[in-house]
C-alpha atoms as a PDB file:
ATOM      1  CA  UNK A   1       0.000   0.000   0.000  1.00  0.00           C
ATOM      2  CA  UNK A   2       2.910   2.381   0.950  1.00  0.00           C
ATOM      3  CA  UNK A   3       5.384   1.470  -1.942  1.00  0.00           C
ATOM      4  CA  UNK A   4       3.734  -0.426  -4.793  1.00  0.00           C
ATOM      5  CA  UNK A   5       6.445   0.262  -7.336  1.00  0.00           C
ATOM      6  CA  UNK A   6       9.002  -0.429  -5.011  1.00  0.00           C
ATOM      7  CA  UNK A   7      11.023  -3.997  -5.946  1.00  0.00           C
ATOM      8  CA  UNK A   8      10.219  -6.337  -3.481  1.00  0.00           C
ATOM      9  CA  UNK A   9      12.191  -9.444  -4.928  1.00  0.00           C
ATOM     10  CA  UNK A  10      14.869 -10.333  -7.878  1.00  0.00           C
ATOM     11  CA  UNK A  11      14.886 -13.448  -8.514  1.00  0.00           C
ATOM     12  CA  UNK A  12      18.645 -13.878  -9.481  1.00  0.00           C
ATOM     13  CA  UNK A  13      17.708 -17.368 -11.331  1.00  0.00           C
ATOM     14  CA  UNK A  14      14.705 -16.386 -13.638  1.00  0.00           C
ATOM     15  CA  UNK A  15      15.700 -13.122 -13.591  1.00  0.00           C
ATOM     16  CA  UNK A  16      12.289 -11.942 -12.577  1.00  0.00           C
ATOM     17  CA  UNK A  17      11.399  -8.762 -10.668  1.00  0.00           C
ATOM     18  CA  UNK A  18       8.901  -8.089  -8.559  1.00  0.00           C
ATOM     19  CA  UNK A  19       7.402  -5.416  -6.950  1.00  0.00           C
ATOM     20  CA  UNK A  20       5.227  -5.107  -4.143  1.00  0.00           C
ATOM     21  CA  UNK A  21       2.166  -4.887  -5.845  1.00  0.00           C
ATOM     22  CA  UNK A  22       2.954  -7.636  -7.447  1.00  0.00           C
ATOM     23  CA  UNK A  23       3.940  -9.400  -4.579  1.00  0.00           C
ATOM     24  CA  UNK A  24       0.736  -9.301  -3.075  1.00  0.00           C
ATOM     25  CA  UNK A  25      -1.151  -9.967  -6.437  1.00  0.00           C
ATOM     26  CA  UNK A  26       0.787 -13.151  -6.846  1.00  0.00           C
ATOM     27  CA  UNK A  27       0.384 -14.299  -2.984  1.00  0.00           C
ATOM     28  CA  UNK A  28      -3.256 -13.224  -3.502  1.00  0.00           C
ATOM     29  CA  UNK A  29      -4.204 -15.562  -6.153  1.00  0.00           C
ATOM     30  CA  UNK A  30      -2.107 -18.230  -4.913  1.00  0.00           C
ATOM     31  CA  UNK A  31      -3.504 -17.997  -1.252  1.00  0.00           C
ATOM     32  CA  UNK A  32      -7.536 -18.174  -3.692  1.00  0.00           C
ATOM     33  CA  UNK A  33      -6.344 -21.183  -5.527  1.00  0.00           C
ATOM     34  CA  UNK A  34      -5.507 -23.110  -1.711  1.00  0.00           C
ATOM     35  CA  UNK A  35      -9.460 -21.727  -0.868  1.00  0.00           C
ATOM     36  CA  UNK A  36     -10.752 -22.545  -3.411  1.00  0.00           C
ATOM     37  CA  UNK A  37      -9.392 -25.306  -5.425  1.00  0.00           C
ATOM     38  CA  UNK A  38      -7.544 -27.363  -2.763  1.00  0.00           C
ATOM     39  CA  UNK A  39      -9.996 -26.209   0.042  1.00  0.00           C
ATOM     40  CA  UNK A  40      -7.229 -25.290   2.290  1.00  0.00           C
ATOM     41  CA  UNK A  41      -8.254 -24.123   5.720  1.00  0.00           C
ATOM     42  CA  UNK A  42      -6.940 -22.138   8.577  1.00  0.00           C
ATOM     43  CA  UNK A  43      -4.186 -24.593  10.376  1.00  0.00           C
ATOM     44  CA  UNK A  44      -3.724 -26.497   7.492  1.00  0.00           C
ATOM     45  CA  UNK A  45       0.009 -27.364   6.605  1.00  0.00           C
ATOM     46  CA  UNK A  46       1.654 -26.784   2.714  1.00  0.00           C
ATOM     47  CA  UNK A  47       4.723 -28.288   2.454  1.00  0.00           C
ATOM     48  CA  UNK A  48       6.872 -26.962   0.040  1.00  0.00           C
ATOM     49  CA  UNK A  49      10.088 -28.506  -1.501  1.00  0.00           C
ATOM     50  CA  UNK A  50      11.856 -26.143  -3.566  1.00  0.00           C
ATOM     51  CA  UNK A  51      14.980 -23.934  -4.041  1.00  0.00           C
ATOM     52  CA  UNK A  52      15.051 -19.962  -3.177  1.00  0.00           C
ATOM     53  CA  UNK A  53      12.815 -18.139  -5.731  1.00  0.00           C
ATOM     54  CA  UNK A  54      10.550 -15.174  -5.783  1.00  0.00           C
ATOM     55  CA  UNK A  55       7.870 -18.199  -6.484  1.00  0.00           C
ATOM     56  CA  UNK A  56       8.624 -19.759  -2.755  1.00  0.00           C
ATOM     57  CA  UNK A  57       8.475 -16.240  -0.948  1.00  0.00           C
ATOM     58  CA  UNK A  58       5.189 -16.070  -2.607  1.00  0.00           C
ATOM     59  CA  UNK A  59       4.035 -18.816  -1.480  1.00  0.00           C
ATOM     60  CA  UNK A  60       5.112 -18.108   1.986  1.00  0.00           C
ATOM     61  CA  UNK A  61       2.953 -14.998   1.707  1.00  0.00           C
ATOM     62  CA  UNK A  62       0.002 -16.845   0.663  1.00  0.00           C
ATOM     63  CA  UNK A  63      -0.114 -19.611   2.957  1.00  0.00           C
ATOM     64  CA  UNK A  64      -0.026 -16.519   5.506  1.00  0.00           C
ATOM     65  CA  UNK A  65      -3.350 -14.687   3.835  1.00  0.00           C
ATOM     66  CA  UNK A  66      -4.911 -18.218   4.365  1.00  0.00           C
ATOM     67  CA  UNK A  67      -3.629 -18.992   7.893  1.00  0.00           C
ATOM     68  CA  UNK A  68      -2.095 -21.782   6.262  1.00  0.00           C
ATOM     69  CA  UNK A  69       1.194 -23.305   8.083  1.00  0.00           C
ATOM     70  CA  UNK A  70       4.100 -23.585   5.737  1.00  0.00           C
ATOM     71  CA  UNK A  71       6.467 -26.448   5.616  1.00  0.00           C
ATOM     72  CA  UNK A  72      10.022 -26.145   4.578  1.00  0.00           C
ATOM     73  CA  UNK A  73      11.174 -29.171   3.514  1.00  0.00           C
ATOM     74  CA  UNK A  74      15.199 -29.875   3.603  1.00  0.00           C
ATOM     75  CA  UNK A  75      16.147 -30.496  -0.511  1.00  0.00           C
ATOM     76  CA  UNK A  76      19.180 -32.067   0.760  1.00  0.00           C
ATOM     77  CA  UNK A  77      17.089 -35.269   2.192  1.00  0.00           C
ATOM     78  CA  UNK A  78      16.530 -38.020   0.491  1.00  0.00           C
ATOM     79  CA  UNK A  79      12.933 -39.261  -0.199  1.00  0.00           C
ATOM     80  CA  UNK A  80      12.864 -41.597   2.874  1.00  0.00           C
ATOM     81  CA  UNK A  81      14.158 -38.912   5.368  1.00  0.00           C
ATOM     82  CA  UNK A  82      11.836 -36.374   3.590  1.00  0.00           C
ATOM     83  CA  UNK A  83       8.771 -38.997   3.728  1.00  0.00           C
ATOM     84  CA  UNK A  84       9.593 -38.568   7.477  1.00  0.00           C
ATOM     85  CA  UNK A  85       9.176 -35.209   7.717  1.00  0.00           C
ATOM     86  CA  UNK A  86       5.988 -35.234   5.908  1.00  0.00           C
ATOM     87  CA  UNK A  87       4.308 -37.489   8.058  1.00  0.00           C
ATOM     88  CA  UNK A  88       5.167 -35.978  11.034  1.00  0.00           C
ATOM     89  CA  UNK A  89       4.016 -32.623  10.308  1.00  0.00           C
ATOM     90  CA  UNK A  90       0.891 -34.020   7.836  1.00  0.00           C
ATOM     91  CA  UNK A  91       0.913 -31.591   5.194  1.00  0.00           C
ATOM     92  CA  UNK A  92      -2.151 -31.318   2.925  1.00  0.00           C
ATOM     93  CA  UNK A  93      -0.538 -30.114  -0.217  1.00  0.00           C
ATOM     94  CA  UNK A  94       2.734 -30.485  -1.814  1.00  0.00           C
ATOM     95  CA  UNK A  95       4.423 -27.898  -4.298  1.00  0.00           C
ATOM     96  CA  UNK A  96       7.977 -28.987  -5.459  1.00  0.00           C
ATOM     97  CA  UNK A  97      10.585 -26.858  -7.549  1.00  0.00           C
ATOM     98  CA  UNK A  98      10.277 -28.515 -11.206  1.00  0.00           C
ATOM     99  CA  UNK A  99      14.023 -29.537  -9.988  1.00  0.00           C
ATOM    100  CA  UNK A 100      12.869 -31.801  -7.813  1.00  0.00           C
ATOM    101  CA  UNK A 101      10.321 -33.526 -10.218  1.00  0.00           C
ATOM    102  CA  UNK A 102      11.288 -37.134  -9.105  1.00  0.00           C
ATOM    103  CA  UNK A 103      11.697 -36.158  -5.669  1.00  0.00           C
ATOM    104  CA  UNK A 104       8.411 -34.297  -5.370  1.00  0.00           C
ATOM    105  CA  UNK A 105       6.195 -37.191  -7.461  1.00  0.00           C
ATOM    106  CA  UNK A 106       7.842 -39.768  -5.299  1.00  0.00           C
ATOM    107  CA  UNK A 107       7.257 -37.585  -2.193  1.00  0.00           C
ATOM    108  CA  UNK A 108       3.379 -37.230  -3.163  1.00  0.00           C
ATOM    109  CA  UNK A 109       2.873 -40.922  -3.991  1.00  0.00           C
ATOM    110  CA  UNK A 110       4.126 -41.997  -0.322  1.00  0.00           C
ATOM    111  CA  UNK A 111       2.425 -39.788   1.353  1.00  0.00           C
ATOM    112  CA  UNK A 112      -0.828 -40.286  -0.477  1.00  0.00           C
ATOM    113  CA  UNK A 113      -0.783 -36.501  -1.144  1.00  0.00           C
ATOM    114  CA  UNK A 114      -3.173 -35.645  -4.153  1.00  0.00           C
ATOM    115  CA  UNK A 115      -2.903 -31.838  -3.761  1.00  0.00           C
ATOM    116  CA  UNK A 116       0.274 -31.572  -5.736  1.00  0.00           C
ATOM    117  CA  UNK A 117       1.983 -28.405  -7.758  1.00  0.00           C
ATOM    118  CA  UNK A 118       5.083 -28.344  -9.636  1.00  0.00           C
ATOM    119  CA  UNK A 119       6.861 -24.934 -10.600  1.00  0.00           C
ATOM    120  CA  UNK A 120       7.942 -24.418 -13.890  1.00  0.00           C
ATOM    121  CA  UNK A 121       7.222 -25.710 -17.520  1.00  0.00           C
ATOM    122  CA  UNK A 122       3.144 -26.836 -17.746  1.00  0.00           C
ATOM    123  CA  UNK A 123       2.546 -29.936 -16.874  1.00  0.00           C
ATOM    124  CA  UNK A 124      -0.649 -32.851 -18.179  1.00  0.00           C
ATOM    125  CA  UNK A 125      -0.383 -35.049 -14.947  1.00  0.00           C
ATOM    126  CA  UNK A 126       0.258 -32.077 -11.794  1.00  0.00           C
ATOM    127  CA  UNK A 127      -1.219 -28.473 -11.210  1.00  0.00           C
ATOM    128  CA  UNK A 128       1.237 -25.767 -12.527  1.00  0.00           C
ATOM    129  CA  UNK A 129       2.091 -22.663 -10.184  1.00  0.00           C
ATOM    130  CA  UNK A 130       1.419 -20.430 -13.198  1.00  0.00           C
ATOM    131  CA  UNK A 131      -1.513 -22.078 -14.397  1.00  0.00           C
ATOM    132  CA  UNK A 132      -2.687 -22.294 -11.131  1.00  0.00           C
ATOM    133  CA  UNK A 133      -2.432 -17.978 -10.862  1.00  0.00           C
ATOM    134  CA  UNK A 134      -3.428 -17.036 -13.976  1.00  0.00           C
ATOM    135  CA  UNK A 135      -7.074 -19.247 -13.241  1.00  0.00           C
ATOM    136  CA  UNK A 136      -7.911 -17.044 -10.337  1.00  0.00           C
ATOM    137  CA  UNK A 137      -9.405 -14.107  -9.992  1.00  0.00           C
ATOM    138  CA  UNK A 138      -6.683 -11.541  -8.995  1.00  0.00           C
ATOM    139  CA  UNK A 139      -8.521  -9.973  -6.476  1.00  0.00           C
ATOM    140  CA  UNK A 140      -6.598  -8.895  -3.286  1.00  0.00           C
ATOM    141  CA  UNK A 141      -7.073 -11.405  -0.304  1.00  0.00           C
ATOM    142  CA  UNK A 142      -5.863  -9.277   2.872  1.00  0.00           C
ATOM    143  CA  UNK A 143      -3.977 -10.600   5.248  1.00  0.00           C
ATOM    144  CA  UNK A 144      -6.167 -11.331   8.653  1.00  0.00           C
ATOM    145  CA  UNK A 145      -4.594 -10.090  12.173  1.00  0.00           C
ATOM    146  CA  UNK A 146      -2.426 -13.011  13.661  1.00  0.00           C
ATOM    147  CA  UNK A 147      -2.016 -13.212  17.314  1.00  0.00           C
ATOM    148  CA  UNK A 148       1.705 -13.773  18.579  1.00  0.00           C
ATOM    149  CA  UNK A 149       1.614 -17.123  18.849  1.00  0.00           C
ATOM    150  CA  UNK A 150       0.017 -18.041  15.915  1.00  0.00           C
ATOM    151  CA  UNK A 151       2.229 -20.277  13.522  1.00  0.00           C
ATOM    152  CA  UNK A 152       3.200 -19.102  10.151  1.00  0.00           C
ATOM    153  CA  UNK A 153       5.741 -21.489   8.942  1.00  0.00           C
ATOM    154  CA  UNK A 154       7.793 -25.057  10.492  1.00  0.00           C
ATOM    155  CA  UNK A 155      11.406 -25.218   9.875  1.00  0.00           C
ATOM    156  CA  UNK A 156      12.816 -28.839  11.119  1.00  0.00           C
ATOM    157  CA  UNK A 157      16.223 -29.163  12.832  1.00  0.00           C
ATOM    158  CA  UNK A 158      19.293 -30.855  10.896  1.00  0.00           C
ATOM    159  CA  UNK A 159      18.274 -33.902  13.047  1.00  0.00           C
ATOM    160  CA  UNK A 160      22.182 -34.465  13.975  1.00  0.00           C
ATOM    161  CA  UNK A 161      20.975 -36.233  17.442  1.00  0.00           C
ATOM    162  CA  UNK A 162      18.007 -37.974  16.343  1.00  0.00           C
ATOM    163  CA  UNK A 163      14.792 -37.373  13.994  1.00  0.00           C
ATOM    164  CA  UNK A 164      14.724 -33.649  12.631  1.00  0.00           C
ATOM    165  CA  UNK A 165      11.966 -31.565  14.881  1.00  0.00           C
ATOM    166  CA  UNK A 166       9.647 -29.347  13.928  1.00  0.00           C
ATOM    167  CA  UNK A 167       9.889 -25.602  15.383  1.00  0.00           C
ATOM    168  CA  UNK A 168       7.133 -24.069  15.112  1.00  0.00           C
ATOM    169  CA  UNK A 169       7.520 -20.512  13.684  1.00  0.00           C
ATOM    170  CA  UNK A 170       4.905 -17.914  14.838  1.00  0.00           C
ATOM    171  CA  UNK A 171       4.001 -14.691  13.880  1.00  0.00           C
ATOM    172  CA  UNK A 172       5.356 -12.864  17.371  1.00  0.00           C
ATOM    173  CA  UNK A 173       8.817 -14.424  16.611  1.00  0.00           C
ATOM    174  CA  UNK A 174       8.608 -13.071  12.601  1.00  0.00           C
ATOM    175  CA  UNK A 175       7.922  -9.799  14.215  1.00  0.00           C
ATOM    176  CA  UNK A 176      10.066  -9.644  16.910  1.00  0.00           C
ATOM    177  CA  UNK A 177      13.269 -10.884  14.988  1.00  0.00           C
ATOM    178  CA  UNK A 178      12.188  -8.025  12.290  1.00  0.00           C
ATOM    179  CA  UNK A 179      12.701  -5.686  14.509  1.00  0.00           C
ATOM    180  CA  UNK A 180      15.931  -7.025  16.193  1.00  0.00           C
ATOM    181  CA  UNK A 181      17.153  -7.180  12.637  1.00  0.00           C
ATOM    182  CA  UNK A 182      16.301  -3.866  11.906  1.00  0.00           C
ATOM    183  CA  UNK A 183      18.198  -2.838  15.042  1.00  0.00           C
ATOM    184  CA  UNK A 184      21.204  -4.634  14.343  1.00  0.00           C
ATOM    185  CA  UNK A 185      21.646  -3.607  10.681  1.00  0.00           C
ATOM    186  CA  UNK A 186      19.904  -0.383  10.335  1.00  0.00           C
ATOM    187  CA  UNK A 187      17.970  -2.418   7.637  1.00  0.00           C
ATOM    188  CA  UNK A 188      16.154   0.528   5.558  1.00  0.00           C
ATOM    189  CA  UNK A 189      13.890   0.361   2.915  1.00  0.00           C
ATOM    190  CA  UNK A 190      16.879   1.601   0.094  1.00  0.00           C
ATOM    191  CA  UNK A 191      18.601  -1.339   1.279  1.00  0.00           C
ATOM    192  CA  UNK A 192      19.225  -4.226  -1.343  1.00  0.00           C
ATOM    193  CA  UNK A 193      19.326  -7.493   1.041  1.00  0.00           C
ATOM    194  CA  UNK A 194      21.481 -10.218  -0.644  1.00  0.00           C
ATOM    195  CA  UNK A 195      19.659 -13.517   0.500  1.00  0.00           C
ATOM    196  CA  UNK A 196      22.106 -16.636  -0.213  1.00  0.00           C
ATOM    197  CA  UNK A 197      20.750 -19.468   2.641  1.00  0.00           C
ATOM    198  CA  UNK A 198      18.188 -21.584   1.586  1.00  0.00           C
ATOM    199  CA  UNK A 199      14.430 -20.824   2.924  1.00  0.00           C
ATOM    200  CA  UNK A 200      14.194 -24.603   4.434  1.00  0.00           C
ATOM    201  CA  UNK A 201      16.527 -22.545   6.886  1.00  0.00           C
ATOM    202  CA  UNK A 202      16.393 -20.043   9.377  1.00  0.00           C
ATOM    203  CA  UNK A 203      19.577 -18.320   8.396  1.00  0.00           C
ATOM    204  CA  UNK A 204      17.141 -17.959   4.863  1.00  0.00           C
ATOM    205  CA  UNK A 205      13.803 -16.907   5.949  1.00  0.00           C
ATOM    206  CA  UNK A 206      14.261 -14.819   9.031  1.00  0.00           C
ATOM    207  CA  UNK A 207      18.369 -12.995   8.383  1.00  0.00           C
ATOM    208  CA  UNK A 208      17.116 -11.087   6.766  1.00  0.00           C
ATOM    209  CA  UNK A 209      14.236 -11.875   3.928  1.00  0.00           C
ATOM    210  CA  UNK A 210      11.206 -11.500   6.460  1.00  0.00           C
ATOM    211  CA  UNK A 211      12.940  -7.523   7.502  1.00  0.00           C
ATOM    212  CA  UNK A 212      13.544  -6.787   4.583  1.00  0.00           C
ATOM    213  CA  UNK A 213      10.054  -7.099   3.452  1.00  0.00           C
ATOM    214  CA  UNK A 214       8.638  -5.699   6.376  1.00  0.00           C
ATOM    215  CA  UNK A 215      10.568  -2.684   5.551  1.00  0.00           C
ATOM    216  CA  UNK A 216       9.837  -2.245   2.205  1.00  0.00           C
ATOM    217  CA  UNK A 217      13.398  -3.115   1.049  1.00  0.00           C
ATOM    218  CA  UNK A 218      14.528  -4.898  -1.718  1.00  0.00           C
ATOM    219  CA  UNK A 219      15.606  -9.013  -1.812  1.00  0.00           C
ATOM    220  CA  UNK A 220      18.419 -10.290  -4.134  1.00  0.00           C
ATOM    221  CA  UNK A 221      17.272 -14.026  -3.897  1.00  0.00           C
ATOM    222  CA  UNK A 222      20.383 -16.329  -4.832  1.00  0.00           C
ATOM    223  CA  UNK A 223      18.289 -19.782  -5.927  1.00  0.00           C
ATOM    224  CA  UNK A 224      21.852 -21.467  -4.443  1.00  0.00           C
ATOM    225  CA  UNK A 225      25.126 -19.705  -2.736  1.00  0.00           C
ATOM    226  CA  UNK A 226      27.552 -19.190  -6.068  1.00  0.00           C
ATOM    227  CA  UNK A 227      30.655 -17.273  -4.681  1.00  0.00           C
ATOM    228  CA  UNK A 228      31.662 -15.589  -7.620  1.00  0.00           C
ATOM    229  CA  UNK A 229      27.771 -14.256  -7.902  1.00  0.00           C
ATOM    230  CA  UNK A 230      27.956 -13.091  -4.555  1.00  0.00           C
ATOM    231  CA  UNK A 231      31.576 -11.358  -5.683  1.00  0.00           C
ATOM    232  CA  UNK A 232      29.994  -9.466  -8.153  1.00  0.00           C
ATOM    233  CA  UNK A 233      26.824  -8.184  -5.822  1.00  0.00           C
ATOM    234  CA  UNK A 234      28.736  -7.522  -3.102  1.00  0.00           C
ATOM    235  CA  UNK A 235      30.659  -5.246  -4.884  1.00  0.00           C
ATOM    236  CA  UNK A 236      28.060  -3.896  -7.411  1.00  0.00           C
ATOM    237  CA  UNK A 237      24.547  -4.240  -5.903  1.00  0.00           C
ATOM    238  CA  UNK A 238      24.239  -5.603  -2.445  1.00  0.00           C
ATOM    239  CA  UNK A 239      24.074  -3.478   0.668  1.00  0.00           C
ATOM    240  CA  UNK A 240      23.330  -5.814   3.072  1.00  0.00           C
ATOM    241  CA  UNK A 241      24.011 -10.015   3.004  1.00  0.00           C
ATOM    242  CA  UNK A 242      23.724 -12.735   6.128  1.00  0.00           C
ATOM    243  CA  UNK A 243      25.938 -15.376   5.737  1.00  0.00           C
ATOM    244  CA  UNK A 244      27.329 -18.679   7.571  1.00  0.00           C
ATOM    245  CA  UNK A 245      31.388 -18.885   8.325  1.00  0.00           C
ATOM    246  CA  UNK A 246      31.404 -21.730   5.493  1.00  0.00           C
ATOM    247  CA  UNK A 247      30.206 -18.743   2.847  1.00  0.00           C
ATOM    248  CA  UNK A 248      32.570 -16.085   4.289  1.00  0.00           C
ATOM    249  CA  UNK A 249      35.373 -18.785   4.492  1.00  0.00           C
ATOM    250  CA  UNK A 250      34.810 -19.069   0.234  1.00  0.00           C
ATOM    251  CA  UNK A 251      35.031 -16.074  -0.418  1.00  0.00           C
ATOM    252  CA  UNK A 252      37.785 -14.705   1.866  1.00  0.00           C
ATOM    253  CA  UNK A 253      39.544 -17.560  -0.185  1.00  0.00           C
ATOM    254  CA  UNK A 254      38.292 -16.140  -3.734  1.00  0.00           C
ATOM    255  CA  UNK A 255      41.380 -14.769  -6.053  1.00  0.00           C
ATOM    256  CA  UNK A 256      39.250 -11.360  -6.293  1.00  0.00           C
ATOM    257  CA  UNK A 257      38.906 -10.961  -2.342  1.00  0.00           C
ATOM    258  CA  UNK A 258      42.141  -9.175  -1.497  1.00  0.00           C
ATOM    259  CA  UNK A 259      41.095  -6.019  -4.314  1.00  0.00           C
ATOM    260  CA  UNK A 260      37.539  -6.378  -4.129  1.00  0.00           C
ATOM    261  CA  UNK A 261      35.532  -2.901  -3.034  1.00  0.00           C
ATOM    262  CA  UNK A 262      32.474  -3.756  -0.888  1.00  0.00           C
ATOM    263  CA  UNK A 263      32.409  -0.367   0.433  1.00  0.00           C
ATOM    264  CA  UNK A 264      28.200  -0.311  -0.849  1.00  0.00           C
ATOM    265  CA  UNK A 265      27.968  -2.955   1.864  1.00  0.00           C
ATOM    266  CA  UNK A 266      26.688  -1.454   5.238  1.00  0.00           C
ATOM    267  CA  UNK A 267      25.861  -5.435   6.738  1.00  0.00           C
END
């Protein structure tokens, strides 16, 4: 409502940009195609097995205007530990990144999920995320008020000591880490947030992609960490980034690092 025009997300990948407005048109007619066509209702979980994308903040979004409960699935797992996951936090729906295609049909068949979406090229056999968009109305569906402790999204542990857990994330703790973020990086909205975790991840949803939305900023969305991408941002583009000590290990160790000028970067 504030900043329409503004870019929202740039999907580094498709090359896609979004703005706000389009943001919310997009969530909007995703979050009418889960009422509507899959009958999705308040409390129900989405999982969603996928790469970073402008598509998968979209759906995070929607899922939100529905008081749906996202679930991040771990593209890493294999189908057993996935089919795991899945049953212990008894999704409704699946939507997988058309680079998962084998994963996500296998996924779907054992766990007897028939709400399934692929991204990507049109498919005959599964609902497409375009198709799906273009069949609905376009209409705005606002967002409801959420009470702190209502959940938004599940992110499951690495599982390192036993069977990954699911941790429930709520709207008080989106909010609340927004503003500690803001705090901590003087996150603005003429910042350009360079988001290289993957969104199965806390490190991807919350440092910073969440803030940076809430503030009207702009997301760089890297579909996977490439260090000589993030070179090239960092010192052309990107004002802010969160990374882990692997990613700042790579590129302290790049043959650029030693000249590079990431004087842009404020975070």
């Amino acid at each position: 409502a504030q900043f329409p025009q503004q870019i929202a997300l740039v999907d580094l990948h498709s090359g896609r940009s979004v703005s706000y407005a389009q943001l919310n048109e997009r969530a909007s007619r995703f979050a009418e195609f889960m009422r509507e066509r899959w009958q999705i209702k308040p409390g129900d979980r989405v999982a969603v097995l996928a790469h970073s994308s402008s598509d998968y903040v979209e759906m995070l979004y929607a899922c939100g205007k529905v008081g749906a409960i996202m679930v991040c699935l771990n593209w890493r797992l294999a189908v057993p530990e996935l089919a795991g996951i899945v049953a212990d936090a008894e999704p409704v729906a699946l939507v997988w990144g058309e680079e998962f295609d084998l994963t996500g049909v296998a996924l779907a068949d054992a766990c007897r999920l028939t709400r399934r979406m692929v991204t990507g090229a049109p498919r005959t056999d599964v609902a497409g995320y375009e198709a799906a968009l273009a069949a609905m109305s376009g209409a705005t569906i606002e967002m409801p008020w959420r009470q702190h402790e209502d959940v938004w999204y599940l992110l499951y542990t690495a599982g390192t000591t036993g069977k990954p857990k699911g941790v429930p994330q709520t709207w008080g703790m989106a909010f609340t880490n927004a503003v500690n973020g803001m705090l901590a990086t003087g996150l603005r909205r003429e910042d350009k947030m360079l988001s290289v975790l993957p969104y199965f991840h806390t490190g991807g949803l919350n440092l910073y992609l969440n803030p940076t939305i809430m503030v009207g900023g702009t997301t760089l969305i890297m579909r996977q960490f490439d260090v000589d991408k993030t070179m090239e941002l960092l010192e052309q583009e990107a004002t802010v980034m969160f990374g882990v000590p692997a990613i700042y290990l790579f590129l302290s160790q790049h043959p650029r690092f030693a000249n590079a000028d990431f004087s842009r970067v404020r975070n």
